[in-house]
Protein backbone atom coordinates (compact mmCIF):
# COMPACT_ATOMS: atom_id res chain seq x y z
CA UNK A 1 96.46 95.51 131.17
CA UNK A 2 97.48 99.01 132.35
CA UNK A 3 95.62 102.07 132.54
CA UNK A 4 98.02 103.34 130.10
CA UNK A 5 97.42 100.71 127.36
CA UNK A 6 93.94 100.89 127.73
CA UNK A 7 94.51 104.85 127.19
CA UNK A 8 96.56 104.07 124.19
CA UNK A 9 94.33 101.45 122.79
CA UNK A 10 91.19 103.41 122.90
CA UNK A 11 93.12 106.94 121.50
CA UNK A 12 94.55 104.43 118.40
CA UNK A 13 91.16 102.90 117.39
CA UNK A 14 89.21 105.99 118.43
CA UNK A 15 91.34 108.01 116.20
CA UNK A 16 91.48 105.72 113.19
CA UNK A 17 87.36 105.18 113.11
CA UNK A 18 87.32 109.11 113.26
CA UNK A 19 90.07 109.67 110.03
CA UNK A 20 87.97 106.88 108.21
CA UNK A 21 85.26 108.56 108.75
CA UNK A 22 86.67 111.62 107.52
CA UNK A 23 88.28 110.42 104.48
CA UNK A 24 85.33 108.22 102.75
CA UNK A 25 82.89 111.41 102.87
CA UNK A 26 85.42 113.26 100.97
CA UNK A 27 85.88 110.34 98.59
CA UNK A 28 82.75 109.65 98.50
CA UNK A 29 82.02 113.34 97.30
CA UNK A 30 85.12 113.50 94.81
CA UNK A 31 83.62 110.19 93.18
CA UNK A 32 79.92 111.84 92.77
CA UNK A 33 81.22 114.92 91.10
CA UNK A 34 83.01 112.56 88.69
CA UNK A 35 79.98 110.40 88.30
CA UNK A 36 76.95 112.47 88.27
CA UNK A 37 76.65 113.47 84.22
CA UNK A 38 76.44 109.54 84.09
CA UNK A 39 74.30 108.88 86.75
CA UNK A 40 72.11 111.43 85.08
CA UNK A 41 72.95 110.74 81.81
CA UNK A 42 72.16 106.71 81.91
CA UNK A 43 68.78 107.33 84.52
CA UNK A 44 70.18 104.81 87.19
CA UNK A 45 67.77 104.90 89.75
CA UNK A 46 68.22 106.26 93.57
CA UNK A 47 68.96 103.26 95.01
CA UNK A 48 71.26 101.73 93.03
CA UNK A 49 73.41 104.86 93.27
CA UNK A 50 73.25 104.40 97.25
CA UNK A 51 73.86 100.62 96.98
CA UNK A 52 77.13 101.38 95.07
CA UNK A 53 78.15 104.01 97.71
CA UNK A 54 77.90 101.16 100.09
CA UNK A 55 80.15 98.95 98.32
CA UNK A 56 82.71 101.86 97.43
CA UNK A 57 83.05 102.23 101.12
CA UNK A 58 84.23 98.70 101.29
CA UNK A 59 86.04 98.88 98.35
CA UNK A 60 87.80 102.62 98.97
CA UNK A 61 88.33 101.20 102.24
CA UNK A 62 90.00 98.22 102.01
CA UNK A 63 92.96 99.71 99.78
CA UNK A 64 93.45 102.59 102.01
CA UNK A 65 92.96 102.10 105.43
CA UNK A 66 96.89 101.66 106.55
CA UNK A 67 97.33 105.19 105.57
CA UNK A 68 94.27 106.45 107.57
CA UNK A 69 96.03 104.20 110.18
CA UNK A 70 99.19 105.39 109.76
CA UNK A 71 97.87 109.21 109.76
CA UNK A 72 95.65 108.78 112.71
CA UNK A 73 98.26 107.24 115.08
CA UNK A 74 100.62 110.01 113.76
CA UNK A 75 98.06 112.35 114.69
CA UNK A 76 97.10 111.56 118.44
CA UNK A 77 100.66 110.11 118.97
CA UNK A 78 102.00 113.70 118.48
CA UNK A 79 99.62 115.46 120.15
CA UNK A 80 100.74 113.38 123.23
CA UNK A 81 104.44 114.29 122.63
CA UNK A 82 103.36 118.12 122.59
CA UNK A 83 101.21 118.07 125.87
CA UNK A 84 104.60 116.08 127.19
CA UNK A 85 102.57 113.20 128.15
CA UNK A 86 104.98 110.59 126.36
CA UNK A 87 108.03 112.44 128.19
CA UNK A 88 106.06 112.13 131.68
CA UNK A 89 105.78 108.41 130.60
CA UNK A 90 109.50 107.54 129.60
CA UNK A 91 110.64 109.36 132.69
CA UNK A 92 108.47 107.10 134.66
CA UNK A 93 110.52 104.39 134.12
CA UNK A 94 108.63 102.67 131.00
CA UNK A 95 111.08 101.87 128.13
CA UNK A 96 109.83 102.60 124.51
CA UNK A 97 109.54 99.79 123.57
CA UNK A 98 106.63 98.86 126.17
CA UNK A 99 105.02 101.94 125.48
CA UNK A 100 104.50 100.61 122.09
CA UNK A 101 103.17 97.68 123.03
CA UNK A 102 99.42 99.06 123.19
CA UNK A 103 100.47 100.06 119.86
CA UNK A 104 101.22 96.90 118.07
CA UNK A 105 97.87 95.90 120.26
CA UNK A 106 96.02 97.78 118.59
CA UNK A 107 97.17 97.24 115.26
CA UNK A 108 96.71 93.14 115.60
CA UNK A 109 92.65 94.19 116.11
CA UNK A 110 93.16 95.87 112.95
CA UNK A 111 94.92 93.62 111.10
CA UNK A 112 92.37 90.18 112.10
CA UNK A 113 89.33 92.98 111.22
CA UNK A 114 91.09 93.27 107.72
CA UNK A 115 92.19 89.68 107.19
CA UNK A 116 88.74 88.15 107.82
CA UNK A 117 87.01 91.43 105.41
CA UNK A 118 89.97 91.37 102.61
CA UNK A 119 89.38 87.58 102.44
CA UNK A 120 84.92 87.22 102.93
CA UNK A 121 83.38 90.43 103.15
CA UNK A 122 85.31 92.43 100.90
CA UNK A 123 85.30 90.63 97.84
CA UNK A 124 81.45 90.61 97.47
CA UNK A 125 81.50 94.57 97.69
CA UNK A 126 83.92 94.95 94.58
CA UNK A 127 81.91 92.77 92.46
CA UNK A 128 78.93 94.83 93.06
CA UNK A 129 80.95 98.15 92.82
CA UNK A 130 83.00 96.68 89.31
CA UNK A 131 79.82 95.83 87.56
CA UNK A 132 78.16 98.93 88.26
CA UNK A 133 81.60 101.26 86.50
CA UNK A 134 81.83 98.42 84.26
CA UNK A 135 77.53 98.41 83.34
CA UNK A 136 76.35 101.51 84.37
CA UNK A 137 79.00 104.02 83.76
CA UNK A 138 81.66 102.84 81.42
CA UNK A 139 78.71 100.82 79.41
CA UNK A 140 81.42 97.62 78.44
CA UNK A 141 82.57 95.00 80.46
CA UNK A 142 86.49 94.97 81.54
CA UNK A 143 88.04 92.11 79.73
CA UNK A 144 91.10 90.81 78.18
CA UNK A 145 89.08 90.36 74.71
CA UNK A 146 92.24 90.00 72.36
CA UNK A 147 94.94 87.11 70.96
CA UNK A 148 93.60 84.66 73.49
CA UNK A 149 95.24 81.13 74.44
CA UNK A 150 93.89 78.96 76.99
CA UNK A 151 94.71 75.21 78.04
CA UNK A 152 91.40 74.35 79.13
CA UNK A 153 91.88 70.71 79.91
CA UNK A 154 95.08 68.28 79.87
CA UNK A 155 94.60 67.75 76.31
CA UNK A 156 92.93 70.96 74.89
CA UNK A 157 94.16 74.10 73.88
CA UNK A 158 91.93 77.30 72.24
CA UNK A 159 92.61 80.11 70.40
CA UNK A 160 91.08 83.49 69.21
CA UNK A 161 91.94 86.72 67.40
CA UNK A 162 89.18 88.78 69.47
CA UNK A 163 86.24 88.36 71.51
CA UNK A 164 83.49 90.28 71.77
CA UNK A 165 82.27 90.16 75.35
CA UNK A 166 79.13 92.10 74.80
CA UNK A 167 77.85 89.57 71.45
CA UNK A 168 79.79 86.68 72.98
CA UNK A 169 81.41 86.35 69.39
CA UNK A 170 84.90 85.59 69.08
CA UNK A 171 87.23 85.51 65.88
CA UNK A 172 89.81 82.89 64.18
CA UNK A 173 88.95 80.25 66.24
CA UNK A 174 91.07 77.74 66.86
CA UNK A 175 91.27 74.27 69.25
CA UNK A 176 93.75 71.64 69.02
CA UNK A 177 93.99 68.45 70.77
CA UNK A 178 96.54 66.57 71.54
CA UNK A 179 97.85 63.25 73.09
CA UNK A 180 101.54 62.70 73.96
CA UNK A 181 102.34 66.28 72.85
CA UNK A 182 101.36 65.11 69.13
CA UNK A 183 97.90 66.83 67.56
CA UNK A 184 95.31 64.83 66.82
CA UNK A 185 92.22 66.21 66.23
CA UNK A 186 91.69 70.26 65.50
CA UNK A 187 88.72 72.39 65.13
CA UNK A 188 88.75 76.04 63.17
CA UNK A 189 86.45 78.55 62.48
CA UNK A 190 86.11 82.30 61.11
CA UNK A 191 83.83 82.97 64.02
CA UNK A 192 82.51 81.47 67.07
CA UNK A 193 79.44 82.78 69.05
CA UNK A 194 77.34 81.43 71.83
CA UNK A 195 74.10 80.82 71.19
CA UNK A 196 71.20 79.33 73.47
CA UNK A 197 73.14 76.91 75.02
CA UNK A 198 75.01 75.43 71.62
CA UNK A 199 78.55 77.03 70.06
CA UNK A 200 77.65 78.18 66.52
CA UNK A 201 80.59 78.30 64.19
CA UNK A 202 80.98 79.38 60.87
CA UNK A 203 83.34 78.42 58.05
CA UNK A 204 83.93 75.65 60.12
CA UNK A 205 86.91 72.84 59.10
CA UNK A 206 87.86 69.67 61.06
CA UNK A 207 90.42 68.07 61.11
CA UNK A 208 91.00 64.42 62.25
CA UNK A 209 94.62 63.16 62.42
CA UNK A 210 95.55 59.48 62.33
CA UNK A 211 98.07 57.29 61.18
CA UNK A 212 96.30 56.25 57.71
CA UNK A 213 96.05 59.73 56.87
CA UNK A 214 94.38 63.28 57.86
CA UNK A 215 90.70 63.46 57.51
CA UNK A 216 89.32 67.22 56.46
CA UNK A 217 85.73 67.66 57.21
CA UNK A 218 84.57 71.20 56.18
CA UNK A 219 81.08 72.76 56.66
CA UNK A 220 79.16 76.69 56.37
CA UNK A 221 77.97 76.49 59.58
CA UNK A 222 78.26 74.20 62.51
CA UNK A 223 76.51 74.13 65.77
CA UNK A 224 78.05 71.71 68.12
CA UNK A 225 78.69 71.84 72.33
CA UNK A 226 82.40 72.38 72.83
CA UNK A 227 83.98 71.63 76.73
CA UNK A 228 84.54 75.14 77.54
CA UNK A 229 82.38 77.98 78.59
CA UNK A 230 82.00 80.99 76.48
CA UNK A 231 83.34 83.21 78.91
CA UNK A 232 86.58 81.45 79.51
CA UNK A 233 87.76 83.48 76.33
CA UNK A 234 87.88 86.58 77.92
CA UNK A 235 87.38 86.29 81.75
CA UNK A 236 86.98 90.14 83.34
CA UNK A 237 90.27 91.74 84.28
CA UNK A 238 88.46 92.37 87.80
CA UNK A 239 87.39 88.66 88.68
CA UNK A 240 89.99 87.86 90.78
CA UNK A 241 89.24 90.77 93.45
CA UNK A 242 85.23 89.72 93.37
CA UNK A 243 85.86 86.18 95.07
CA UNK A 244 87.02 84.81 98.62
CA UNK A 245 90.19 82.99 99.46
CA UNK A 246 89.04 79.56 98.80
CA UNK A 247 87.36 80.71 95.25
CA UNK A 248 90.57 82.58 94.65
CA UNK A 249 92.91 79.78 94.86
CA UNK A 250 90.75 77.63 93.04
CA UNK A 251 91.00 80.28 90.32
CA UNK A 252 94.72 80.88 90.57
CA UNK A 253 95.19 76.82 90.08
CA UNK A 254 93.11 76.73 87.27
CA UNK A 255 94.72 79.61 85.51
CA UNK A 256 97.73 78.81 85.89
CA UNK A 257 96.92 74.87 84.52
CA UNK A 258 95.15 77.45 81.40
CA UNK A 259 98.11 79.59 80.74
CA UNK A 260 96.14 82.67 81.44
CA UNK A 261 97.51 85.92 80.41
CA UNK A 262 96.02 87.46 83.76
CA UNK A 263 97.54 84.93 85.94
CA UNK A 264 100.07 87.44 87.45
CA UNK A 265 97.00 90.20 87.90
CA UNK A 266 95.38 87.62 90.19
CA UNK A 267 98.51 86.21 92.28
CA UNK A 268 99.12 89.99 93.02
CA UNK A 269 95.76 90.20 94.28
CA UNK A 270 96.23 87.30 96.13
CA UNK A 271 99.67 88.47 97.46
CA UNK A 272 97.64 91.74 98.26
CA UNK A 273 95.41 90.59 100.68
CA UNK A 274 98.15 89.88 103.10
CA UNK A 275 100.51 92.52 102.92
CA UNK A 276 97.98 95.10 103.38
CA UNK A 277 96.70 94.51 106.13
CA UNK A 278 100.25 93.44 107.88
CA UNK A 279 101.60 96.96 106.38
CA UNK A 280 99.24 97.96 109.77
CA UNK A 281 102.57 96.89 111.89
CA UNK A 282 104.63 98.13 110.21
CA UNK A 283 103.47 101.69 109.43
CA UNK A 284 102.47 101.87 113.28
CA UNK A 285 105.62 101.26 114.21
CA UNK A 286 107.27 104.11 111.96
CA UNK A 287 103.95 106.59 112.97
CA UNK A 288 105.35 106.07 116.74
CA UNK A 289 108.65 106.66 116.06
CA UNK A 290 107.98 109.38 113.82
CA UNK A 291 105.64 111.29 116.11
CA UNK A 292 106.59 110.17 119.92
CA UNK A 293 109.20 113.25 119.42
CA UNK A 294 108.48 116.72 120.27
CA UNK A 295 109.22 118.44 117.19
CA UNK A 296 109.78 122.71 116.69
CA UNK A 297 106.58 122.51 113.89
CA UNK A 298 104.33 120.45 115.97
CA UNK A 299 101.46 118.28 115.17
CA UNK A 300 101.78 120.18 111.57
CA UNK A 301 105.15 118.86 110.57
CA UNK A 302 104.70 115.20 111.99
CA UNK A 303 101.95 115.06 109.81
CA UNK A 304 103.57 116.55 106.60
CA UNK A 305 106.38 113.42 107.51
CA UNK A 306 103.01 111.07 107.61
CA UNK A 307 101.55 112.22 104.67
CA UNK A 308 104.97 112.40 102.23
CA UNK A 309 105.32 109.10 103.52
CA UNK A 310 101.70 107.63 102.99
CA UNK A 311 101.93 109.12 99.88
CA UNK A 312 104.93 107.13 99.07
CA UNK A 313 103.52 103.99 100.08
CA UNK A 314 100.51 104.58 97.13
CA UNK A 315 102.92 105.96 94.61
CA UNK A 316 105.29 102.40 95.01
CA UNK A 317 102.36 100.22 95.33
CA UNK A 318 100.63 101.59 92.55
CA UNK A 319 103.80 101.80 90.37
CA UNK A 320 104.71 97.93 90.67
CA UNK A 321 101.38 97.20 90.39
CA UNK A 322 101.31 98.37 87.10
CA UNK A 323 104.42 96.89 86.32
CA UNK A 324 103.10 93.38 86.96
CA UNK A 325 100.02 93.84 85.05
CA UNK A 326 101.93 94.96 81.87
CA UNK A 327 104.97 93.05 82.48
CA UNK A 328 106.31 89.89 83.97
CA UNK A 329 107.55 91.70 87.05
CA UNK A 330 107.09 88.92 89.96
CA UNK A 331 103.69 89.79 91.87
CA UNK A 332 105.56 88.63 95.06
CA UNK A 333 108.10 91.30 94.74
CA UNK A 334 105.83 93.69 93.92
CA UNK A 335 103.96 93.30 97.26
CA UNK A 336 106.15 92.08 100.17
CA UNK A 337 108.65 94.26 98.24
CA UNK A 338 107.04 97.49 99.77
CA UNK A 339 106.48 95.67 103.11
CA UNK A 340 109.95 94.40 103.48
CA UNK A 341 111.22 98.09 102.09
CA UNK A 342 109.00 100.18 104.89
CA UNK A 343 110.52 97.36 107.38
CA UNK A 344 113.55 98.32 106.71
CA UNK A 345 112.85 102.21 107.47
CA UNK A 346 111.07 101.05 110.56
CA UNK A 347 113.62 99.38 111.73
CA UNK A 348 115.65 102.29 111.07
CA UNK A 349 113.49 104.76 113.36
CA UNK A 350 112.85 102.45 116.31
CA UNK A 351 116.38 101.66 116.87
CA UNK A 352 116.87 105.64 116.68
CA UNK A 353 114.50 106.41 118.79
CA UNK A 354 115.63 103.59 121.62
CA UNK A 355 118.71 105.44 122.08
């Protein structure tokens, strides 16, 4: 390794600890203003307030850290291009494309750093930091508490107008089983509620479906153990971001065996946790291109070009985000979508900047 990449290397990771660093206080601040009527308001204690700064760091972090990337190689790349040191090194005889190398170097650190948090560290952070909004400052829990339907085994389907997550009480329920795609047995109710281990139902009818005829068995009240867990009717709209890859695709299987509603919410965090951190390459390679140029305006205007086009990147991913959660837009296009799109414009800028 070269003096020169070394130089590189340490000015990329140097600068990108020092814009995090710079960032999270200021989000850190925005989000206390926000919060403090309810931190107040609710009496949460001192250290629970400082425990949930921790995890915002981790979870602030981990959705914006390309752009401090992207910002921080814009910013020490240009500063080279104005003091002429990247025209000192292409007229040494080093093509652009190895004096990117270091770059894309640098970026790999990043990227294994994110894989191994997104994936293990990351996940345990925004549990902690969701049930704290979700408990502490919003006072409900984030669910998906209406017109459920879940398979919950090969043979067993359930049903419910509502759910109340907070009394564990759901409405018109329903389950139906069947065998060979023909019902055999179903179980309704006006409610359902969990209760000390048992499922108490009321206005509870049964009915048993054979070939000499249907059997109706009705009752006021009926407490009985059911193969399901309570909280299977209305799993947290956040649960797929609180657990590591191998919990994750355990989820995603079983959800998408259930029929979940939310089963596109969790493949896009799933999709997510890759594209992120690879969007490192490919916004360091449009940062260098960008910024290796000595421009009339400066640092200033390379970093207006960094910022419209960080700000770009949050608008689209935030934009088809949304779209898959309240839609059926494909969670797979929605992610590598952006990647493959800021490719493109990569692409675009290192080939003009080879010539």
């Amino acid at each position: 390794m070269r003096i020169l990449d070394k130089y590189i290397i340490k000015k990329f990771l140097g600068t990108f600890l020092i814009m995090f660093g710079l960032f999270i206080p200021i989000g850190i601040m925005v989000d206390f203003a926000e919060k403090i009527d309810k931190f107040r308001e609710n009496e949460i204690p001192a250290n629970l307030i400082f425990n949930y700064y921790i995890d915002f760091i981790w979870y602030f972090g981990s959705q914006l850290y390309p752009v401090f990337l992207f910002l921080a190689v814009i910013w020490f790349t240009s500063r080279l291009a104005n003091n002429t040191e990247i025209t000192a090194i292409l007229s040494s005889g080093i093509s652009f494309k190895r004096f990117s190398q270091p770059y894309l170097v640098s970026a790999l650190i990043v990227v294994v750093f994110a894989l191994i948090s997104v994936m293990f560290i990351v996940p345990k952070s925004n549990k902690n930091y969701n049930e704290f909004v979700s408990q502490k400052i919003k006072g409900e829990e984030v669910a998906n508490s209406s017109r459920i339907f879940k398979q919950i085994n090969d043979n067993e389907f359930i049903y419910a107008s509502s759910y109340d997550v907070k009394r564990k009480r759901a409405l018109n329920f329903t389950l139906e089983n069947f065998e060979d795609f023909t019902l055999k047995h179903k179980i309704t109710a006006n409610t359902i509620r969990w209760d000390d281990s048992i499922f108490r139902l009321t206005n509870y009818v049964e009915r048993i479906i054979d070939n000499k005829g249907d059997v109706i068995k009705r009752s006021t009240r009926k407490d009985t153990i059911l193969d399901f867990d309570i909280d299977d009717l209305a799993p947290v709209n956040y649960l797929a971001e609180t657990l590591n890859f191998f919990e994750l695709n355990r989820l995603i299987r079983y959800e998408k065996t259930a029929g979940s509603p939310l089963i596109n919410s969790h493949l896009l965090v799933r999709h997510k946790r890759y594209t992120i951190p690879l969007s490192c390459f490919v916004l360091t390679l449009i940062a260098v291109s960008v910024s290796s140029i000595k421009r009339r305006g400066g640092t200033g205007s390379n970093l207006a070009i960094g910022v419209s086009l960080g700000f770009l990147f949050i608008f689209l991913d935030k934009i088809l985000g949304v779209l898959v959660i309240k839609s059926n837009f494909s969670p797979a296009i929605a992610s590598w979508g952006i990647l493959l799109f800021f490719l493109t414009i990569a692409i675009f800028l290192v080939r003009k900047s080879l010539r």
